[in-house]
PDB file of N, CA and C in Angstrom:
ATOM      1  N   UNK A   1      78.415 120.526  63.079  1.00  0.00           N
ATOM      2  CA  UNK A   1      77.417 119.476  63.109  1.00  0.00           C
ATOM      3  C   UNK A   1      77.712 118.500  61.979  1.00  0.00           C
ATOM      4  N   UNK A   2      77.860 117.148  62.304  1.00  0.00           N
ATOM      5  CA  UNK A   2      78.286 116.324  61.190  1.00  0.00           C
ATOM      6  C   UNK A   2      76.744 116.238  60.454  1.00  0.00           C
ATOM      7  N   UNK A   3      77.170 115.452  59.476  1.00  0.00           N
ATOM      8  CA  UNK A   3      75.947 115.283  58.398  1.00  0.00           C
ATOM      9  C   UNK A   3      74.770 114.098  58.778  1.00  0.00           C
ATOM     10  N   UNK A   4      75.002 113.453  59.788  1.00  0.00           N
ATOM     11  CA  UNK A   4      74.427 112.308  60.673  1.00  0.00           C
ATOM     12  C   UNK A   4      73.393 112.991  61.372  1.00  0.00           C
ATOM     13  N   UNK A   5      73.964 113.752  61.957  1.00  0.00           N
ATOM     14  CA  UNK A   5      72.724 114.402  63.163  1.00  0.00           C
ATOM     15  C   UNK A   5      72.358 115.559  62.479  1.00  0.00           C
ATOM     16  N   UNK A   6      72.691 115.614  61.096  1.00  0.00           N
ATOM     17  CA  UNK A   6      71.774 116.866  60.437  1.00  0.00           C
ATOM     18  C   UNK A   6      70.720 115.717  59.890  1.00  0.00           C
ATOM     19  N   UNK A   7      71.001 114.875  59.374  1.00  0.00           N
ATOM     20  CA  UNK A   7      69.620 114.031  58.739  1.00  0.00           C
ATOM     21  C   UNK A   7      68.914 113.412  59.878  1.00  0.00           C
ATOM     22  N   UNK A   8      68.998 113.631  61.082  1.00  0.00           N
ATOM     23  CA  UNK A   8      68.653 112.956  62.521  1.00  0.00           C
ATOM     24  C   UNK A   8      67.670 114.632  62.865  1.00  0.00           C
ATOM     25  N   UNK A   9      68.131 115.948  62.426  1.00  0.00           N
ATOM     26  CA  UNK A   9      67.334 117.072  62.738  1.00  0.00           C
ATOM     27  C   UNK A   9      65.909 117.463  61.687  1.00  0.00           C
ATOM     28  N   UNK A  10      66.441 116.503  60.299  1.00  0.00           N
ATOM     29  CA  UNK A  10      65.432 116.867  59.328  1.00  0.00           C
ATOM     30  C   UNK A  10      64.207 115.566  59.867  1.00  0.00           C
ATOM     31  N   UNK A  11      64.436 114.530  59.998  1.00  0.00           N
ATOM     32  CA  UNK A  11      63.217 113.373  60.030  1.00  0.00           C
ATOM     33  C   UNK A  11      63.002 113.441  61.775  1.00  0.00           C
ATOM     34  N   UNK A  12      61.780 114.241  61.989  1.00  0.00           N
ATOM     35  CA  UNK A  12      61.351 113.665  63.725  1.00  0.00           C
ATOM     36  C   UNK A  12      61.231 112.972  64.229  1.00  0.00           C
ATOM     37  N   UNK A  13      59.771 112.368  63.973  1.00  0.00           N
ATOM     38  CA  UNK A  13      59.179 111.022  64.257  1.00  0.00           C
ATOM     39  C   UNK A  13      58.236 110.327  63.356  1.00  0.00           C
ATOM     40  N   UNK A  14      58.509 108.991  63.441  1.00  0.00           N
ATOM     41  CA  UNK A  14      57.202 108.285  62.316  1.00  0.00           C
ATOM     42  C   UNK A  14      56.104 108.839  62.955  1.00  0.00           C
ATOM     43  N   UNK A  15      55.005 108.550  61.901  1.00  0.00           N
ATOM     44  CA  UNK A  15      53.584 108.878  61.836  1.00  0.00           C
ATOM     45  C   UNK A  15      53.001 107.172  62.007  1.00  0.00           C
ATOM     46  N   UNK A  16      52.370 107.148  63.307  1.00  0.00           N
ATOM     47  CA  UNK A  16      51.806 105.418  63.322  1.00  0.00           C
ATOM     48  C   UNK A  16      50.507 105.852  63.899  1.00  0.00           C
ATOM     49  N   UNK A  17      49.619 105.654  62.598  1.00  0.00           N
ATOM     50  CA  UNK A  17      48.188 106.148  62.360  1.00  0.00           C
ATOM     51  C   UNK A  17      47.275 104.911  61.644  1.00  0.00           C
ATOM     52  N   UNK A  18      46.115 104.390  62.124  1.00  0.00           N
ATOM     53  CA  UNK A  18      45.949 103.476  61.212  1.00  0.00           C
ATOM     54  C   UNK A  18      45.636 103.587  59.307  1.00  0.00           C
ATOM     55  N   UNK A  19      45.579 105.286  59.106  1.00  0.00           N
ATOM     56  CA  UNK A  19      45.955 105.282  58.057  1.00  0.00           C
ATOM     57  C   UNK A  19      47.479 105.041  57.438  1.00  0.00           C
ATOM     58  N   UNK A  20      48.629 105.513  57.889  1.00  0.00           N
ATOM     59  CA  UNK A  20      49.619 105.091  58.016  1.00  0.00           C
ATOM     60  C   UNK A  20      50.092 104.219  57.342  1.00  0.00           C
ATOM     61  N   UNK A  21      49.515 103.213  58.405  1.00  0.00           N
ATOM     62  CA  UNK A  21      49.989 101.885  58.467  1.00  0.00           C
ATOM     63  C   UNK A  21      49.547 100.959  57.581  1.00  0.00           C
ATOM     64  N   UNK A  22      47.983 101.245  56.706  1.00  0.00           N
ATOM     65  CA  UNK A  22      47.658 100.602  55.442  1.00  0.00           C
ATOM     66  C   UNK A  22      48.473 101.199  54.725  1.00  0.00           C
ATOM     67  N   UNK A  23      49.497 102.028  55.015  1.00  0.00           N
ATOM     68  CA  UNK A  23      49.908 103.029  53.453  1.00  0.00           C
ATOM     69  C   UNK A  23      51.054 101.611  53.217  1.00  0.00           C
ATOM     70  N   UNK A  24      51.613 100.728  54.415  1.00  0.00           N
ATOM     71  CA  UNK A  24      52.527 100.001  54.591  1.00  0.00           C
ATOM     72  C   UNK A  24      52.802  99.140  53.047  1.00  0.00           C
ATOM     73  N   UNK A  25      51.388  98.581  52.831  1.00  0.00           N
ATOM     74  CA  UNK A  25      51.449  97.647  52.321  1.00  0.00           C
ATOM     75  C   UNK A  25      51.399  98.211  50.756  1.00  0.00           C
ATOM     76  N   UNK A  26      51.731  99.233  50.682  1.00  0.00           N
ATOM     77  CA  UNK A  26      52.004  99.412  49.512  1.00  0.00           C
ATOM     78  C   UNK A  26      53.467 100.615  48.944  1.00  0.00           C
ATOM     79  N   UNK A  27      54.272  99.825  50.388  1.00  0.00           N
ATOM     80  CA  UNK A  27      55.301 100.575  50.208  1.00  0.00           C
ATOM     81  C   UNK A  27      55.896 101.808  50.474  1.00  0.00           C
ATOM     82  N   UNK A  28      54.890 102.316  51.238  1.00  0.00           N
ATOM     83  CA  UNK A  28      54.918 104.000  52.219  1.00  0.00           C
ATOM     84  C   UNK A  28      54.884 103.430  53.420  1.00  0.00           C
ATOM     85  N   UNK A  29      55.877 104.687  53.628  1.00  0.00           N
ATOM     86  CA  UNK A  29      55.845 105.207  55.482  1.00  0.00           C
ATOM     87  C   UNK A  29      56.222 106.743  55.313  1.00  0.00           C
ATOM     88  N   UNK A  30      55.542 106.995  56.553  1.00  0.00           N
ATOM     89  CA  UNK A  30      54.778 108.493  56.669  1.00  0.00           C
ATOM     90  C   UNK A  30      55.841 108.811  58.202  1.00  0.00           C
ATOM     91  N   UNK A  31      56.579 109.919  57.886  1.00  0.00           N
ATOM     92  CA  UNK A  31      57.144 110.395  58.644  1.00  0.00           C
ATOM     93  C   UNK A  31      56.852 111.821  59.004  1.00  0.00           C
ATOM     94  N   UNK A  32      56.989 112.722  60.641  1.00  0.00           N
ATOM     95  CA  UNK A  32      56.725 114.135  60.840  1.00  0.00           C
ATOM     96  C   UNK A  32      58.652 114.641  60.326  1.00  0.00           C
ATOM     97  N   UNK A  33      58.234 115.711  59.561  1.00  0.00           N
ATOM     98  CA  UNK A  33      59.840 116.527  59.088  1.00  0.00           C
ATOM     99  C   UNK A  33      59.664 117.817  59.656  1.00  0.00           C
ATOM    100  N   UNK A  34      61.069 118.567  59.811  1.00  0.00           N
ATOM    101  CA  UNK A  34      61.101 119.934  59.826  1.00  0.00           C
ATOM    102  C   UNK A  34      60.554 120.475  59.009  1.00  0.00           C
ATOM    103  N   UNK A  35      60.076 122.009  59.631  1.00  0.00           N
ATOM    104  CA  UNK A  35      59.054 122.829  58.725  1.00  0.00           C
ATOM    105  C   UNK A  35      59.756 123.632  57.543  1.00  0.00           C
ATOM    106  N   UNK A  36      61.130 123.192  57.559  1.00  0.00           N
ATOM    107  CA  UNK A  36      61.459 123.619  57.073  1.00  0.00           C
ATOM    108  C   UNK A  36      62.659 122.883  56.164  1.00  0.00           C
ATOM    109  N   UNK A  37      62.194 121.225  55.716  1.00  0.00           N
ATOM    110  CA  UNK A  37      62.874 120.463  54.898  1.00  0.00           C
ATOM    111  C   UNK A  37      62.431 120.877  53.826  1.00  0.00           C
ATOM    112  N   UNK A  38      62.967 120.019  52.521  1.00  0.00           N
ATOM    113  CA  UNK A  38      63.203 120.039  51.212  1.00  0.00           C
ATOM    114  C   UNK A  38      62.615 118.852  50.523  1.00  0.00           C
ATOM    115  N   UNK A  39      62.640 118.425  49.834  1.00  0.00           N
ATOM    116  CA  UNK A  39      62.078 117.080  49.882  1.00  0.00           C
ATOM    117  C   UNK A  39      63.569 116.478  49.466  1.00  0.00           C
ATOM    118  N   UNK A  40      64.239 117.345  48.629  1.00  0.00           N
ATOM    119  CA  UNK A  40      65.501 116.604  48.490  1.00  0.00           C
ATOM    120  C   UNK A  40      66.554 116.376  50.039  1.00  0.00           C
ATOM    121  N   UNK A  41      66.364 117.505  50.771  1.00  0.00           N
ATOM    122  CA  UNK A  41      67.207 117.160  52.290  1.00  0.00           C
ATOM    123  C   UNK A  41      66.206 115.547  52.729  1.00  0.00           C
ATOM    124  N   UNK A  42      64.906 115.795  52.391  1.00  0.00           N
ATOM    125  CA  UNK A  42      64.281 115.016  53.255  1.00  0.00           C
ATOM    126  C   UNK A  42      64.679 113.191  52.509  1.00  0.00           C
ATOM    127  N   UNK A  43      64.789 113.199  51.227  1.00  0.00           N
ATOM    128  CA  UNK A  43      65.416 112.173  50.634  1.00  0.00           C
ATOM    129  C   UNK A  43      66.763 111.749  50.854  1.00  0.00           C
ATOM    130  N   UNK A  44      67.636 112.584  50.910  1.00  0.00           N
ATOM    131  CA  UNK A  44      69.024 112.844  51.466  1.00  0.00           C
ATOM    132  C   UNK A  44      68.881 111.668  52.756  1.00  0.00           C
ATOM    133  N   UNK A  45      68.153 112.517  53.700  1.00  0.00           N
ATOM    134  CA  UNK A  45      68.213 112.125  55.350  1.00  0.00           C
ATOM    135  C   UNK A  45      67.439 110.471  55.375  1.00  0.00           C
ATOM    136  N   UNK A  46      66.318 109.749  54.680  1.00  0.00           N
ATOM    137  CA  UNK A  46      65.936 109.332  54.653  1.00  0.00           C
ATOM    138  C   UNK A  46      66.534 107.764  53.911  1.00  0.00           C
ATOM    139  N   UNK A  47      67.481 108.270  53.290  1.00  0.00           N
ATOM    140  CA  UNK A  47      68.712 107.010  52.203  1.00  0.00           C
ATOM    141  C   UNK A  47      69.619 107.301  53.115  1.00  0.00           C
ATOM    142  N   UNK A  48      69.800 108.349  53.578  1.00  0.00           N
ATOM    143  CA  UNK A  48      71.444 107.781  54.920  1.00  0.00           C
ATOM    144  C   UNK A  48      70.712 107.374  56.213  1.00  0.00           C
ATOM    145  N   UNK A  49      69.758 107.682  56.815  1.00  0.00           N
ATOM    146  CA  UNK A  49      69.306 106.786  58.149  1.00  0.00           C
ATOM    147  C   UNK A  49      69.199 105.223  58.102  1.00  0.00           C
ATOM    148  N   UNK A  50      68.305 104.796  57.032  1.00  0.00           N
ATOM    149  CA  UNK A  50      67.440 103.742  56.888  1.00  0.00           C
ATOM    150  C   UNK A  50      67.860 103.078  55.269  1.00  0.00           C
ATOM    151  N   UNK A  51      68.643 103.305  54.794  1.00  0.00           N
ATOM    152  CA  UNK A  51      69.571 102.700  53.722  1.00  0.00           C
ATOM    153  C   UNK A  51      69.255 101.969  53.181  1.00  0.00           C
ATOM    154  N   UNK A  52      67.974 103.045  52.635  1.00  0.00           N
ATOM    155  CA  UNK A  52      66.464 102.139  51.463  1.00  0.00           C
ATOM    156  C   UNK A  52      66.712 102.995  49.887  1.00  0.00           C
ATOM    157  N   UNK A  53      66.374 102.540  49.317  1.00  0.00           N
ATOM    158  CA  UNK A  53      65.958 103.690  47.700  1.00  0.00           C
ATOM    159  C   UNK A  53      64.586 104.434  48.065  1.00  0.00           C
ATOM    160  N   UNK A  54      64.395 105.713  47.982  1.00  0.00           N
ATOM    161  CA  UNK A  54      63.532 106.542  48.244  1.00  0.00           C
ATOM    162  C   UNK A  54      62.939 106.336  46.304  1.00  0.00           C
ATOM    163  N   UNK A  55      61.737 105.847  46.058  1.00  0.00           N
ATOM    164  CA  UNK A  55      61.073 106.590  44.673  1.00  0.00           C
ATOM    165  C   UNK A  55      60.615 107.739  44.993  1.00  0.00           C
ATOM    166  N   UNK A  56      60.069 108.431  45.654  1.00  0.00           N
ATOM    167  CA  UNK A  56      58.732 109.207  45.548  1.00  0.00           C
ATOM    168  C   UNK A  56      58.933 110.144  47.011  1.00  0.00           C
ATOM    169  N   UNK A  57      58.455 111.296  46.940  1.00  0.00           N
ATOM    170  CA  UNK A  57      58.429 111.456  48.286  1.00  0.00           C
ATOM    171  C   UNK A  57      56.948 112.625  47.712  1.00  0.00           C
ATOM    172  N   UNK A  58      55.842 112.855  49.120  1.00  0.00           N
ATOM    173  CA  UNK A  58      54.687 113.454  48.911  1.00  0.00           C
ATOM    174  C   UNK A  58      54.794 114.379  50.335  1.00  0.00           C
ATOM    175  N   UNK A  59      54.601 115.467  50.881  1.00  0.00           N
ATOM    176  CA  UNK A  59      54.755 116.403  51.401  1.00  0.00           C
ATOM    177  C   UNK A  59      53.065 117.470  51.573  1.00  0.00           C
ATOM    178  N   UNK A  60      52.677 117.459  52.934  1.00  0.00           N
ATOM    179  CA  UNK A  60      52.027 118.337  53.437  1.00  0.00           C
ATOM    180  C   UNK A  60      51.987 118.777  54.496  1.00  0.00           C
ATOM    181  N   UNK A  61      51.531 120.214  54.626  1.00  0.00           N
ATOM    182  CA  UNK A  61      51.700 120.701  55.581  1.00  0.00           C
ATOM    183  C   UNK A  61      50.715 121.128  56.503  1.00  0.00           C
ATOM    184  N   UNK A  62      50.597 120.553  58.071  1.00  0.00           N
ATOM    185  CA  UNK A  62      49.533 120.833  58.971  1.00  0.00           C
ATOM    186  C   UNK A  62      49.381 122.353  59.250  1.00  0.00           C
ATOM    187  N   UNK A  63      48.388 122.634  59.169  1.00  0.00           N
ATOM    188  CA  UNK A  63      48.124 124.216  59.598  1.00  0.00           C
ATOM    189  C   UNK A  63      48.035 124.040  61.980  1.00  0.00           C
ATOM    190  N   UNK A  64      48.532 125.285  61.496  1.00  0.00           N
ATOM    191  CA  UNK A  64      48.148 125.280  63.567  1.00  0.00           C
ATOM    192  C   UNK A  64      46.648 125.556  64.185  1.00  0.00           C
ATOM    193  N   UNK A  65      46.368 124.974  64.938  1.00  0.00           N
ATOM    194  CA  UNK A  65      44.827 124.893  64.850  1.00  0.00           C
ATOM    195  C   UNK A  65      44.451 125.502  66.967  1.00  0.00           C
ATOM    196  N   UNK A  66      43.448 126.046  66.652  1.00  0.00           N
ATOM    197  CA  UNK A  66      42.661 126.551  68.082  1.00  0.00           C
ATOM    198  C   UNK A  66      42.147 125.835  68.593  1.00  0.00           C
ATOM    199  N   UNK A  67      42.533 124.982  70.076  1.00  0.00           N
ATOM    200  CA  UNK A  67      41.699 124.087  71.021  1.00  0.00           C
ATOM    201  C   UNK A  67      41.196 125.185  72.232  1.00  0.00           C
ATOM    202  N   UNK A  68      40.283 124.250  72.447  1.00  0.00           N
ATOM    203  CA  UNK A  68      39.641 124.805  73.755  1.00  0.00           C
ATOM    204  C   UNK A  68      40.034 123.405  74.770  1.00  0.00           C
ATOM    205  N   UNK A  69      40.436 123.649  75.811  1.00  0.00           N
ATOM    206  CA  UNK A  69      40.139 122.468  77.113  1.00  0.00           C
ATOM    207  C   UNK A  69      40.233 123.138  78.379  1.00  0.00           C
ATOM    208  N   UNK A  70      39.345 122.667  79.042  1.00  0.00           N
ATOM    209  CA  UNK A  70      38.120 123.099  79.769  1.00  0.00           C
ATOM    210  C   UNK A  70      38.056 124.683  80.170  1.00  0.00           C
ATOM    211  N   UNK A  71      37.760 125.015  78.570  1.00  0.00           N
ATOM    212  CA  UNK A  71      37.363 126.468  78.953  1.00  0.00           C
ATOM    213  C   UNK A  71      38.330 127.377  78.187  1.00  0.00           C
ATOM    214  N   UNK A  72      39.478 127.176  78.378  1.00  0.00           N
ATOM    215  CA  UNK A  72      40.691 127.962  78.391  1.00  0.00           C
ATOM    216  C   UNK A  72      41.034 127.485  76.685  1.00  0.00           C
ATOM    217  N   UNK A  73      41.744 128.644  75.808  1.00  0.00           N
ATOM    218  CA  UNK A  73      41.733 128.618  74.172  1.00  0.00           C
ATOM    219  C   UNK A  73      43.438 128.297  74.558  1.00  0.00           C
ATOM    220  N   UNK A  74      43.931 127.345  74.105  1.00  0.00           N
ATOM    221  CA  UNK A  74      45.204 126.803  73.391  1.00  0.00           C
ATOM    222  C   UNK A  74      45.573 126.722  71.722  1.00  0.00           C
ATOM    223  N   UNK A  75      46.720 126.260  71.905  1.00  0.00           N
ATOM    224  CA  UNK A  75      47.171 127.123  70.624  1.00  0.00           C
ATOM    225  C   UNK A  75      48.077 125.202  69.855  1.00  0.00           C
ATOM    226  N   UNK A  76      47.329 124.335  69.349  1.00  0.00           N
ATOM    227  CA  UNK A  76      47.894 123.446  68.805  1.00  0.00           C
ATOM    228  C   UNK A  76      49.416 123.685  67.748  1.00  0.00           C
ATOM    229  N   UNK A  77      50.413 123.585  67.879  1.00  0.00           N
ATOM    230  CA  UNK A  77      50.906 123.724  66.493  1.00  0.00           C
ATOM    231  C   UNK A  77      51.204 122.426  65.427  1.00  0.00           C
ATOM    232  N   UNK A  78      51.594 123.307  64.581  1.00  0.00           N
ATOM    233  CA  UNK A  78      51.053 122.565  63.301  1.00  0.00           C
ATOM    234  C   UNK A  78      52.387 122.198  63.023  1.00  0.00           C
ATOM    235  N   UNK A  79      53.023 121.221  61.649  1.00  0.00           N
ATOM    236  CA  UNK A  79      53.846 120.198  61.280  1.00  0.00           C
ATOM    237  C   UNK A  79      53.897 119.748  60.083  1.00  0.00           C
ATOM    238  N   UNK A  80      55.082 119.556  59.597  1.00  0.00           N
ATOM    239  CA  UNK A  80      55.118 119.127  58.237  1.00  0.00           C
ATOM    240  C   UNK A  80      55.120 117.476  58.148  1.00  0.00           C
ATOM    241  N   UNK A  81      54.197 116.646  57.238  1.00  0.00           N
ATOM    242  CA  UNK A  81      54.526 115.100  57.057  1.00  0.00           C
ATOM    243  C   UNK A  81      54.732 115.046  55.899  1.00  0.00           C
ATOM    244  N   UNK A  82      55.620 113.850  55.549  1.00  0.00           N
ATOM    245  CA  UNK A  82      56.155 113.226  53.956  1.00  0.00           C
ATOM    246  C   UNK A  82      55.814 112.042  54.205  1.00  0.00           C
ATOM    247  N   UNK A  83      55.010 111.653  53.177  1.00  0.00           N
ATOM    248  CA  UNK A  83      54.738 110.072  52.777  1.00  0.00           C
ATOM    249  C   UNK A  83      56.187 109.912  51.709  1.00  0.00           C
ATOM    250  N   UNK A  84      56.722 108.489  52.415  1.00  0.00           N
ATOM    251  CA  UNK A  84      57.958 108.582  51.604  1.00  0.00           C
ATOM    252  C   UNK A  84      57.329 107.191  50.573  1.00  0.00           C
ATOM    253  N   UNK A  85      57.382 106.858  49.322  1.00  0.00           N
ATOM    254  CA  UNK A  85      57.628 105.664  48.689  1.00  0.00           C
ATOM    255  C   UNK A  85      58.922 105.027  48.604  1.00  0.00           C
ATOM    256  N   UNK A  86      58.622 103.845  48.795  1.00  0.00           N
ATOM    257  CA  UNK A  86      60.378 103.139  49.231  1.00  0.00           C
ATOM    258  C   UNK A  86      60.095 101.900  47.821  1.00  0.00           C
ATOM    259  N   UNK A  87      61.317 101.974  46.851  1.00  0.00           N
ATOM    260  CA  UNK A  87      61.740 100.854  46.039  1.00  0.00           C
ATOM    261  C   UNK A  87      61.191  99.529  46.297  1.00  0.00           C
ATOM    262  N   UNK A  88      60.163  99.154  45.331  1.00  0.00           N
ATOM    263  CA  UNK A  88      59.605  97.853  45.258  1.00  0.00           C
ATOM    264  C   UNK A  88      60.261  96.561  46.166  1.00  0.00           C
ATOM    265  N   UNK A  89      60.277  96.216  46.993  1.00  0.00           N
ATOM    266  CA  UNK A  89      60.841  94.831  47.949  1.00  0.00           C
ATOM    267  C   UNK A  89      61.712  95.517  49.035  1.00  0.00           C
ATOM    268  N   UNK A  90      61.481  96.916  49.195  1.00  0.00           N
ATOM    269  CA  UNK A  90      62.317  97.563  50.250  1.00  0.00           C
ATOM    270  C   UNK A  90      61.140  97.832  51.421  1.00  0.00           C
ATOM    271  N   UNK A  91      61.630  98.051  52.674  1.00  0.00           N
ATOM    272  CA  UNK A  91      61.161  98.646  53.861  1.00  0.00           C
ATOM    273  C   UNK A  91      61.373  98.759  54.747  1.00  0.00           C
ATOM    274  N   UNK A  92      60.984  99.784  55.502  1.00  0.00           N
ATOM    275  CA  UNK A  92      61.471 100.395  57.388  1.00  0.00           C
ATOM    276  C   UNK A  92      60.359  99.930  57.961  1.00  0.00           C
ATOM    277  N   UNK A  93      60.849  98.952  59.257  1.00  0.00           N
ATOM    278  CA  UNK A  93      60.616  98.371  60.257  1.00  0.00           C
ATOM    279  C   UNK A  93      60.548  99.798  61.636  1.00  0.00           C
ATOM    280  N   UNK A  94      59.535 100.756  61.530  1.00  0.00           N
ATOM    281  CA  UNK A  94      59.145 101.183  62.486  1.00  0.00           C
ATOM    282  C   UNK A  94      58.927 101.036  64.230  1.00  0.00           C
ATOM    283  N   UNK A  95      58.136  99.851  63.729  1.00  0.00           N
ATOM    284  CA  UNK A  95      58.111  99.294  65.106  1.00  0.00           C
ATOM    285  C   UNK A  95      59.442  98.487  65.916  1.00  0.00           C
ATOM    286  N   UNK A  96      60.371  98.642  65.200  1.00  0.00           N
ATOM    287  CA  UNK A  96      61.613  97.682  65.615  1.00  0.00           C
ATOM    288  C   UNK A  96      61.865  98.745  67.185  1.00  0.00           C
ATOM    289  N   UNK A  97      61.862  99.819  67.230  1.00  0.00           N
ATOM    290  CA  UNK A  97      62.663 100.445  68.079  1.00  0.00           C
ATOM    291  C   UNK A  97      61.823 100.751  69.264  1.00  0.00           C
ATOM    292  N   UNK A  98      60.364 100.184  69.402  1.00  0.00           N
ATOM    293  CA  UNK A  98      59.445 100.501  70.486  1.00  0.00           C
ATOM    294  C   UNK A  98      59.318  99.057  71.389  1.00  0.00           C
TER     295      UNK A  98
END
């Protein structure tokens, strides 16, 4: 596996939430990661995709949670997100690819 589609296995998908998306304007974007990144893989993957300066990276983790629909108990699972901070006058254009 080259090192391309390993930083393509650590970052899933953006997070486009209207919390999110105020985080914009101050230089965050909020991405879903493997449950099992690093913050340094996740910095790694995040300066070779999108070929920004990472300052900061913030990390939590969703617990898996019990739904009911209509009637019947499902089993939500849960997910890791990183709010990344990106270098003062830097940023990822999210919406470019939709």
């Amino acid at each position: 596996m080259s090192n391309e589609n390993f930083a393509y296995d650590i970052i899933l998908t953006p997070v486009i939430t209207e919390k999110s998306t105020n985080l914009s304007s101050l230089n965050k974007v909020t991405f879903k990661v493997s449950k099992t990144a690093s913050k340094k893989l996740i910095k790694k993957s995040i300066e070779k995709i999108y070929k920004v300066n990472v300052v900061k990276i913030n990390t939590l983790n969703s617990k898996d949670r019990i739904k009911f629909v209509r009637g019947k108990m499902g089993k939500k699972s849960g997910y890791k997100k990183a709010i990344i901070t990106l270098k003062e006058g830097q940023s990822i254009d999210i919406a470019a690819g939709i």
